[in-house]
C-alpha atoms as a PDB file:
ATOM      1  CA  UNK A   1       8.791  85.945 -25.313  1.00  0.00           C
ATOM      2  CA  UNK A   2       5.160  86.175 -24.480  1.00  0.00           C
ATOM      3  CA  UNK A   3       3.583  87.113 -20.911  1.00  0.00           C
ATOM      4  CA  UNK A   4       3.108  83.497 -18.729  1.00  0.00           C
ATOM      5  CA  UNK A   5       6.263  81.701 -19.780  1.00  0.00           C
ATOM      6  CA  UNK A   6       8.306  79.981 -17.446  1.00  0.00           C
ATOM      7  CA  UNK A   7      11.977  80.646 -17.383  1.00  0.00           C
ATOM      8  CA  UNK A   8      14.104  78.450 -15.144  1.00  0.00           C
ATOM      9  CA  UNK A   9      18.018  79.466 -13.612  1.00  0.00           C
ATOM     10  CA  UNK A  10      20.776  77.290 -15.417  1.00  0.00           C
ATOM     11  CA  UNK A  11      22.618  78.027 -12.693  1.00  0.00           C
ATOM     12  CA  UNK A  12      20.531  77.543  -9.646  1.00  0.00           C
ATOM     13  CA  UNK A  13      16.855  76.598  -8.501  1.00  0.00           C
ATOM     14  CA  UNK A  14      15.174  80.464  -9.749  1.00  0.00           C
ATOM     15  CA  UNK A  15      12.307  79.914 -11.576  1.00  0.00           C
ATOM     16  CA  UNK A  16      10.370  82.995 -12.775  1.00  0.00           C
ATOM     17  CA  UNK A  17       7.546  83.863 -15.018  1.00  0.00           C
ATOM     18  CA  UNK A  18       7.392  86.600 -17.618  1.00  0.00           C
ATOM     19  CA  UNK A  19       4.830  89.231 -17.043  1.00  0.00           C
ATOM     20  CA  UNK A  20       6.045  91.866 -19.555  1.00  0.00           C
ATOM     21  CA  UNK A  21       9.304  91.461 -21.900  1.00  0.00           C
ATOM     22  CA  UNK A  22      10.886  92.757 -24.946  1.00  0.00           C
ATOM     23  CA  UNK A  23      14.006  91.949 -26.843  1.00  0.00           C
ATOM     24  CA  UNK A  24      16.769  91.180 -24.800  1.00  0.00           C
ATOM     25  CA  UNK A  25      18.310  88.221 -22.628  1.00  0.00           C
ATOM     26  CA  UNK A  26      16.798  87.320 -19.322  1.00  0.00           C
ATOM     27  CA  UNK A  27      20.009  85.856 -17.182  1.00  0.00           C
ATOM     28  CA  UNK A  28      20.111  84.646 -13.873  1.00  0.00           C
ATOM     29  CA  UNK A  29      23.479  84.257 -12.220  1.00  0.00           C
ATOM     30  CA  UNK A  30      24.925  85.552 -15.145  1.00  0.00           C
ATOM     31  CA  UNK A  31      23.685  83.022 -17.449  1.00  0.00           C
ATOM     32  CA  UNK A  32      20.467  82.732 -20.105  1.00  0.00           C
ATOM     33  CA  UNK A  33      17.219  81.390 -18.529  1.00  0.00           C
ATOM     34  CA  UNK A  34      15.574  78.819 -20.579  1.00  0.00           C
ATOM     35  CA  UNK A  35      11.862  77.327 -20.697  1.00  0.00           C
ATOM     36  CA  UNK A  36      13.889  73.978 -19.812  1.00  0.00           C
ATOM     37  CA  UNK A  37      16.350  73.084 -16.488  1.00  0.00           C
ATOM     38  CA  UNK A  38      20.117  72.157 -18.559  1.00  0.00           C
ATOM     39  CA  UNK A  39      21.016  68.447 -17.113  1.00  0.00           C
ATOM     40  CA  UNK A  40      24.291  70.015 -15.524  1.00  0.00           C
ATOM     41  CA  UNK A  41      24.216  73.547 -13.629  1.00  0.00           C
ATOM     42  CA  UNK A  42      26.843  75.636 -14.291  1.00  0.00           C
ATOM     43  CA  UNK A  43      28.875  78.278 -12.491  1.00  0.00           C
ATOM     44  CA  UNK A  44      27.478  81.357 -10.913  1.00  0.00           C
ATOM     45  CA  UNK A  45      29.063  84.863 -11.700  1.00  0.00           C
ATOM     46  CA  UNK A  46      30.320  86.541  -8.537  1.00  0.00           C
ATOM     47  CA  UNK A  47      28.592  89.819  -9.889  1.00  0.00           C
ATOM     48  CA  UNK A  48      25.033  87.945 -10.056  1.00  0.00           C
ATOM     49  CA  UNK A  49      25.067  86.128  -6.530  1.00  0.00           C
ATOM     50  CA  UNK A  50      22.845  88.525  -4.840  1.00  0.00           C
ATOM     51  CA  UNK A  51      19.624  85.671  -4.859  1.00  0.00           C
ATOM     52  CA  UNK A  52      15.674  86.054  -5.743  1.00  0.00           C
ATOM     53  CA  UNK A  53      13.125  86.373  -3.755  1.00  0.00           C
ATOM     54  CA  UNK A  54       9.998  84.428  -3.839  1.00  0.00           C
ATOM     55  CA  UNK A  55       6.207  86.468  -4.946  1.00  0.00           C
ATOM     56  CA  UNK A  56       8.385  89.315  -5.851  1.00  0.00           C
ATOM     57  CA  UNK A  57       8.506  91.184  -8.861  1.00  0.00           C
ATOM     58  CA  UNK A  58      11.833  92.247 -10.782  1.00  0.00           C
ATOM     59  CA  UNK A  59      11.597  94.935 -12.975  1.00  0.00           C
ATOM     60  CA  UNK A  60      14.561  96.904 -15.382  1.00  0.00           C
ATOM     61  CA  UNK A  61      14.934 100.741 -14.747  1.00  0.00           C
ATOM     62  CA  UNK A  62      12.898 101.627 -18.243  1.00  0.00           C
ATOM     63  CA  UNK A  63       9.916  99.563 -17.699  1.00  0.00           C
ATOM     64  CA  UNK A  64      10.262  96.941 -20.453  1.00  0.00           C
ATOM     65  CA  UNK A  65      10.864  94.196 -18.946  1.00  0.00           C
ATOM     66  CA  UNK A  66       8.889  92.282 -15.448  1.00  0.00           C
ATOM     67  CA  UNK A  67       9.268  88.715 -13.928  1.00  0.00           C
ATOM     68  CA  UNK A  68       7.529  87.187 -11.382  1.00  0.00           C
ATOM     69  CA  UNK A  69       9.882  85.011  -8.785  1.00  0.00           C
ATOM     70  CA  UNK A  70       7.939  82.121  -8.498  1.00  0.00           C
ATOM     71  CA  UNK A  71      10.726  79.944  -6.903  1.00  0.00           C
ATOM     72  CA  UNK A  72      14.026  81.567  -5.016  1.00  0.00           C
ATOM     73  CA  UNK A  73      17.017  80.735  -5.839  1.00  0.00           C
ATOM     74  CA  UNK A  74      21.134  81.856  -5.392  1.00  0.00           C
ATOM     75  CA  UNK A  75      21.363  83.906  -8.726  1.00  0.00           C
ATOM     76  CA  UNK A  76      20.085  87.622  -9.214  1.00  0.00           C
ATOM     77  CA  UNK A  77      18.069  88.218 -11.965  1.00  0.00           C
ATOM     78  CA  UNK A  78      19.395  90.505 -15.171  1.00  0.00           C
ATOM     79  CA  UNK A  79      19.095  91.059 -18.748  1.00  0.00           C
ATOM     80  CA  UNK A  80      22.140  91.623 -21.041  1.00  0.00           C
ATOM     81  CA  UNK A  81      24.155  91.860 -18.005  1.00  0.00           C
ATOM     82  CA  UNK A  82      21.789  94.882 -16.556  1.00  0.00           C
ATOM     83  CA  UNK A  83      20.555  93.719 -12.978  1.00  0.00           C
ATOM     84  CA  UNK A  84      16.802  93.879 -12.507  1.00  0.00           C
ATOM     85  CA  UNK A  85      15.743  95.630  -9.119  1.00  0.00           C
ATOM     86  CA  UNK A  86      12.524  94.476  -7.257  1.00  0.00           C
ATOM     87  CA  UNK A  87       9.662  96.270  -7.553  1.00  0.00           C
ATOM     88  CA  UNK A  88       8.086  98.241  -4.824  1.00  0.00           C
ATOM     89  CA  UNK A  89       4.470  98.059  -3.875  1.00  0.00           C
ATOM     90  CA  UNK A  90       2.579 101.164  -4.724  1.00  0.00           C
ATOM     91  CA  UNK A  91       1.668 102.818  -1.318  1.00  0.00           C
ATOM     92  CA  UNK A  92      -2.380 103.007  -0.371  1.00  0.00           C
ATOM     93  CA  UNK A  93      -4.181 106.073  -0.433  1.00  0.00           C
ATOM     94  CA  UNK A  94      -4.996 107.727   3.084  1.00  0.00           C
ATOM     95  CA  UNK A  95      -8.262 106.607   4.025  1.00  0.00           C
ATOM     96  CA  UNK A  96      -9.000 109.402   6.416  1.00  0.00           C
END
């Protein structure tokens, strides 16, 4: 999957974009994201329910993979049933 596609929740409204992937299934809600919304959504893993949050970045714990949340949704974000954590901002330097 190449950096600036679309992925969109087949479970709920998440829509992110790919900044950095590798090989692996990106899930929301414990399902596969796809470039196209399925007709019918289907159900939400318990596990996954923990929603996205819109203009932030989720990111796995070895660096391979990064989306953009570019519209929130109920669903948490994951790949091969690993959840994604948001990423924090990196902190300013002292301008003293």
């Amino acid at each position: 999957m190449k950096p600036g596609t679309r992925l969109k929740s087949a479970i709920c409204d998440t829509e992110v974009m790919v900044i950095k992937s590798a090989d692996g299934t990106i899930e929301c809600g414990g399902a596969p994201m796809g470039e196209a919304k399925p007709a019918e959504a289907g159900a939400m893993s318990a596990d996954h329910a923990n929603g996205t949050l819109m203009g932030k970045r989720y990111v796995d714990s070895d660096g391979k993979y990064e989306l953009l949340c570019v519209k929130p949704g109920k669903g948490s974000l994951s790949v091969d049933g690993v959840a994604l954590s948001v990423k924090d901002a990196k902190p300013l330097p002292a301008s003293d």
